[in-house]
Protein backbone atom coordinates (compact mmCIF):
# COMPACT_ATOMS: atom_id res chain seq x y z
CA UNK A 1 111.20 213.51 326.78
CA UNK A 2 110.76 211.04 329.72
CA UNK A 3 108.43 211.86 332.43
CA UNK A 4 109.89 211.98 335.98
CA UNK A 5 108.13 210.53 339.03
CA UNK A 6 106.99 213.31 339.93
CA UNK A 7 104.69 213.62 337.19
CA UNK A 8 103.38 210.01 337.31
CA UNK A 9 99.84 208.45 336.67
CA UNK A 10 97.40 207.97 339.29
CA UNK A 11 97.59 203.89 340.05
CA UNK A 12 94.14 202.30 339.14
CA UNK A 13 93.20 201.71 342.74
CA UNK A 14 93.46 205.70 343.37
CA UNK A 15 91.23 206.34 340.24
CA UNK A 16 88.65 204.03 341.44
CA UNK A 17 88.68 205.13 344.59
CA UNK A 18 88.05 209.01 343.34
CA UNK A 19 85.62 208.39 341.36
CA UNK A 20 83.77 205.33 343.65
CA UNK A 21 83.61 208.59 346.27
CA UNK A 22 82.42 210.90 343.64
CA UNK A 23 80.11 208.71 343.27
CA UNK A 24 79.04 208.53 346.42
CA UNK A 25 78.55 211.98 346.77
CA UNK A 26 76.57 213.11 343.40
CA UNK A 27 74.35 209.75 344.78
CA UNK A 28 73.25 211.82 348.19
CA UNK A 29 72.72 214.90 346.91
CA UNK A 30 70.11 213.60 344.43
CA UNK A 31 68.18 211.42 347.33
CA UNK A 32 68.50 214.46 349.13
CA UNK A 33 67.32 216.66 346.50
CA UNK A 34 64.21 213.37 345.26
CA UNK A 35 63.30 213.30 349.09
CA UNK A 36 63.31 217.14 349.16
CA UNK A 37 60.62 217.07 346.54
CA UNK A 38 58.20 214.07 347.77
CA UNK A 39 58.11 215.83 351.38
CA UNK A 40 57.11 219.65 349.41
CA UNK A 41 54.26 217.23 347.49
CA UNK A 42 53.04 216.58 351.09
CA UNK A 43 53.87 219.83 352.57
CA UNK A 44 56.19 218.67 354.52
CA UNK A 45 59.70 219.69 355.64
CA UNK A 46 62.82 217.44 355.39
CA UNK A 47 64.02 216.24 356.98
CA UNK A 48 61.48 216.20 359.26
CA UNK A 49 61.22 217.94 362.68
CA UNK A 50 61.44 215.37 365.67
CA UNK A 51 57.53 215.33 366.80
CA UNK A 52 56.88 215.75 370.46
CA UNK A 53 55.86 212.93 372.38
CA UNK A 54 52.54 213.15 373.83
CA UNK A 55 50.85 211.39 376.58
CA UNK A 56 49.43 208.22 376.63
CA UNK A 57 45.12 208.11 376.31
CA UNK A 58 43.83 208.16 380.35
CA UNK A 59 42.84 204.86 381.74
CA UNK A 60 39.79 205.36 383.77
CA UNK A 61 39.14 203.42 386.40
CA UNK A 62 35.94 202.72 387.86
CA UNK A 63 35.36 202.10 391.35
CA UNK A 64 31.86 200.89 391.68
CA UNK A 65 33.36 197.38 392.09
CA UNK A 66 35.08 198.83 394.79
CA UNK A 67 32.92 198.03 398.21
CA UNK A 68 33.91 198.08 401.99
CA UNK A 69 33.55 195.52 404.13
CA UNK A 70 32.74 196.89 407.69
């Protein structure tokens, strides 16, 4: 019984291509999962929360050098 072209083979390229993005995939979750686990050794959450910015130190300025001249 001859197969129809309907029920064809994927080509090569397709295969690849499935499992290059299946791949991919089983490749993020595990970072995701191995940086999961370094930030709960440091208590930390990941990904982290964006950390507020806070002001810059105070410049004081001294003004003894400052004299009038009458």
């Amino acid at each position: 019984m001859k197969k129809t072209r309907e029920e064809s083979f994927p080509t090569l390229a397709e295969v690849e291509a499935e499992v290059m993005a299946e791949g991919r995939e089983w490749t993020r979750k595990r970072m995701e999962e191995r940086l999961q686990e370094l930030a709960e050794r440091q208590s930390e959450v990941f990904p982290p929360k964006p950390r507020a910015a806070k002001a810059s130190a105070q410049v004081s300025i001294s003004t003894n050098h400052r004299h009038r001249r009458r």
